[in-house]
C-alpha atoms as a PDB file:
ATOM      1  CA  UNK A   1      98.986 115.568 115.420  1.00  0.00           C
ATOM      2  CA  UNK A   2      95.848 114.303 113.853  1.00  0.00           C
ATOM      3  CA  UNK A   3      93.816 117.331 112.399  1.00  0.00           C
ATOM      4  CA  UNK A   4      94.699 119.859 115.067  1.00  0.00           C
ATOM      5  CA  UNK A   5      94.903 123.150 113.499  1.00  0.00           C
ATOM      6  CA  UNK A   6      97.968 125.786 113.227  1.00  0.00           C
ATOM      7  CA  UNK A   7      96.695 127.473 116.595  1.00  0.00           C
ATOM      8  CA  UNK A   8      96.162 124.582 118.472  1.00  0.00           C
ATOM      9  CA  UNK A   9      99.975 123.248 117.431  1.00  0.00           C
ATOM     10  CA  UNK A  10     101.365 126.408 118.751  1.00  0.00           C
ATOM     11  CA  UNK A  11      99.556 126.776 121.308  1.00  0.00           C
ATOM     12  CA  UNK A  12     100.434 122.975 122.964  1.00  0.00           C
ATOM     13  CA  UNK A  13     104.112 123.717 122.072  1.00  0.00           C
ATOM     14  CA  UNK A  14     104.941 127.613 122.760  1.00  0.00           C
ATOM     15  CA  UNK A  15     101.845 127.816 125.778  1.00  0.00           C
ATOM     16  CA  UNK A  16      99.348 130.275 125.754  1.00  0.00           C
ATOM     17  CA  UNK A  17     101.561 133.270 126.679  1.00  0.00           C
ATOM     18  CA  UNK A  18     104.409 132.600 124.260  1.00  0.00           C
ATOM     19  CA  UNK A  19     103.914 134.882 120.942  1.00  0.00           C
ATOM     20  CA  UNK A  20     103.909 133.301 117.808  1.00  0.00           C
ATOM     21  CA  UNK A  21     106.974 133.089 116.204  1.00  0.00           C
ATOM     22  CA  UNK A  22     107.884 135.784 113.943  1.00  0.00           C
ATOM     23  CA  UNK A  23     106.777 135.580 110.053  1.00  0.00           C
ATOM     24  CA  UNK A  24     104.912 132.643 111.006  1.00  0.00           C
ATOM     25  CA  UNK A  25     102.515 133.116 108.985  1.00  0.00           C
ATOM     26  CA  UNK A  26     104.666 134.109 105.794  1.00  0.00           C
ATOM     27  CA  UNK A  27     106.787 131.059 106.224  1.00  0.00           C
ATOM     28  CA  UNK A  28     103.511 128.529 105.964  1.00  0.00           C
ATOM     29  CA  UNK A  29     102.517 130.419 103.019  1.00  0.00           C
ATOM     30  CA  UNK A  30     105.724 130.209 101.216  1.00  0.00           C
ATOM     31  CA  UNK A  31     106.028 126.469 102.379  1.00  0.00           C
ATOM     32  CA  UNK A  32     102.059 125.454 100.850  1.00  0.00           C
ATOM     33  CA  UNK A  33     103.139 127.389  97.990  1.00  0.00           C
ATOM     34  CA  UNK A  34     106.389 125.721  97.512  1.00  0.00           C
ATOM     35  CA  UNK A  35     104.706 122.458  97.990  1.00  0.00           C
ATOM     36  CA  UNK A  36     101.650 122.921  95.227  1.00  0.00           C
ATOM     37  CA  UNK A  37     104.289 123.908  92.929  1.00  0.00           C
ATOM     38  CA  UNK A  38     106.441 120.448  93.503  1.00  0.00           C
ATOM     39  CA  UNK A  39     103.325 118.652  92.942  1.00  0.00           C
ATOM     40  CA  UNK A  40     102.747 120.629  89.823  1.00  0.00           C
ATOM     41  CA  UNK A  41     105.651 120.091  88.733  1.00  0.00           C
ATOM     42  CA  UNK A  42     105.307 115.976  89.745  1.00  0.00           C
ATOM     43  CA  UNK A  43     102.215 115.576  87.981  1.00  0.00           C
ATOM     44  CA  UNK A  44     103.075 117.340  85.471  1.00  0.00           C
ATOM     45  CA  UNK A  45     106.062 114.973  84.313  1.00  0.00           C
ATOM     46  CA  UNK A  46     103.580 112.375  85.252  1.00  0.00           C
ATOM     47  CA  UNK A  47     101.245 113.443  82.233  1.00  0.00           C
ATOM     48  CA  UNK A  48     103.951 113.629  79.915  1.00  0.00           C
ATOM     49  CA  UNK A  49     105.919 110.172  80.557  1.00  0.00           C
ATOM     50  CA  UNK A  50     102.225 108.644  80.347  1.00  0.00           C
ATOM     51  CA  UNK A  51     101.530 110.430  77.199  1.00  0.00           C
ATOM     52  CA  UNK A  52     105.111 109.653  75.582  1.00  0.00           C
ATOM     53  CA  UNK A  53     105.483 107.557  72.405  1.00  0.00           C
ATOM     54  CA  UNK A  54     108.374 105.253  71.948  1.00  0.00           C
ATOM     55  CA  UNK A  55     108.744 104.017  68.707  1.00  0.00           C
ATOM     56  CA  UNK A  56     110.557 100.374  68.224  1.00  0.00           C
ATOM     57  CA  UNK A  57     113.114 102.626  66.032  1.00  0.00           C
ATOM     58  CA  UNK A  58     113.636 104.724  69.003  1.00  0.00           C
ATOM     59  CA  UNK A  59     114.096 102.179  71.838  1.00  0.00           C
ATOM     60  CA  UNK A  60     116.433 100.264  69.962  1.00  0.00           C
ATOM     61  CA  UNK A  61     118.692 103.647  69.019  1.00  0.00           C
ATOM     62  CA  UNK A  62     118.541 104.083  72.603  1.00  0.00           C
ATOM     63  CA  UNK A  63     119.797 100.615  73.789  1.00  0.00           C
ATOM     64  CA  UNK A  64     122.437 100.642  71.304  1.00  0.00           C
ATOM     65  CA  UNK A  65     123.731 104.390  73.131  1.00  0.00           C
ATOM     66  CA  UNK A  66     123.412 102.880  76.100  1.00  0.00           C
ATOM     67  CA  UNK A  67     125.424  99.780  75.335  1.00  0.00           C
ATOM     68  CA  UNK A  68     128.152 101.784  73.768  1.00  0.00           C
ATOM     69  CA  UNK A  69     128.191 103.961  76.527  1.00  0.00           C
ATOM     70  CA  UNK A  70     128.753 100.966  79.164  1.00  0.00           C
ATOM     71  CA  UNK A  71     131.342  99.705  76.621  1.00  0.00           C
ATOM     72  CA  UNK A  72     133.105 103.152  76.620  1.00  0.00           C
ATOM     73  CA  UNK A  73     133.433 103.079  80.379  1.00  0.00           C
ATOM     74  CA  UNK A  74     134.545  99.582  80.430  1.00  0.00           C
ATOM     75  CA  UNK A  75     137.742 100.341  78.015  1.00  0.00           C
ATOM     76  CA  UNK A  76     138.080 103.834  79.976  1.00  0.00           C
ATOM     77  CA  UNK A  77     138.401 101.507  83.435  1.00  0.00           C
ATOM     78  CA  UNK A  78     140.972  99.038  81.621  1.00  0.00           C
ATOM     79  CA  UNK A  79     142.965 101.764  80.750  1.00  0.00           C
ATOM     80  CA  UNK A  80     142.928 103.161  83.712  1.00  0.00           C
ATOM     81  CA  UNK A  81     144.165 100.250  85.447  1.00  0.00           C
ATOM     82  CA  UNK A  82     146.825  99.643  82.627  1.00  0.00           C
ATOM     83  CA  UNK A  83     147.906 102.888  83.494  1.00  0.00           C
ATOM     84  CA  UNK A  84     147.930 102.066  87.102  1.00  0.00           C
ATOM     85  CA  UNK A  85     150.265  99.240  86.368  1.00  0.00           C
ATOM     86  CA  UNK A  86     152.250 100.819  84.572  1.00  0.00           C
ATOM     87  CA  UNK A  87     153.044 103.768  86.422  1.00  0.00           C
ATOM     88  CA  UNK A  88     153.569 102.059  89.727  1.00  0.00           C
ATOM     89  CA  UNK A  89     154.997  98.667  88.598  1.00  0.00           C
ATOM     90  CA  UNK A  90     151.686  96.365  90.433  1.00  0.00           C
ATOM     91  CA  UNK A  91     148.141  96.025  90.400  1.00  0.00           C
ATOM     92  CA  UNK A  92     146.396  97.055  93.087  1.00  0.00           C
ATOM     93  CA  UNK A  93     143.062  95.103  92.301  1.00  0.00           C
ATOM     94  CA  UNK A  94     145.409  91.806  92.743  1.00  0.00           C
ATOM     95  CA  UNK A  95     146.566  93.433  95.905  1.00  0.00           C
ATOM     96  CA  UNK A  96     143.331  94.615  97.468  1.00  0.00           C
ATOM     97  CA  UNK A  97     141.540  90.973  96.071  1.00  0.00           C
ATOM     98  CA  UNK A  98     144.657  89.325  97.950  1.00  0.00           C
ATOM     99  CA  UNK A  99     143.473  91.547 101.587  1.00  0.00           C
END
């Protein structure tokens, strides 16, 4: 499939007798138009991340959220496996590490 056009395609797969399939020709236009509109949409967030301003203010507010937020899950995942022991009486990260 180099450059061979839409007739030629159908044509090698469905032979020359074969109709085209129905709402062919609706379906490729919905799928070019879908496609523009992803790339749109692609270069469009493209233009804006190039465009964006991070202040030293703002990066460092940022990586302080996302250190408390990997903090956060670390004390939500101890507590969970406190929990753990504590409802069934063993830990089963000793258990699976001794497999």
């Amino acid at each position: 499939m180099h450059n061979d056009s839409i007739e030629t395609l159908l044509l090698r797969h469905y032979g020359s007798t074969a109709p085209a399939p129905a709402g062919l020709e609706q379906r490729l236009v919905a799928s070019v138009r879908h496609e523009a509109a992803a790339m749109r949409q692609q270069q469009h967030v493209a233009a804006r991340l190039r465009e964006y301003r991070l202040s030293r203010r703002r990066a460092v507010r940022l990586f302080a959220l996302g250190s408390a937020g990997v903090g956060i899950m670390s004390a939500a995942l101890e507590g969970l496996q406190f929990l753990e022991l504590s409802l069934t009486g063993h830990d089963a990260a000793q258990s699976q590490s001794a497999l």
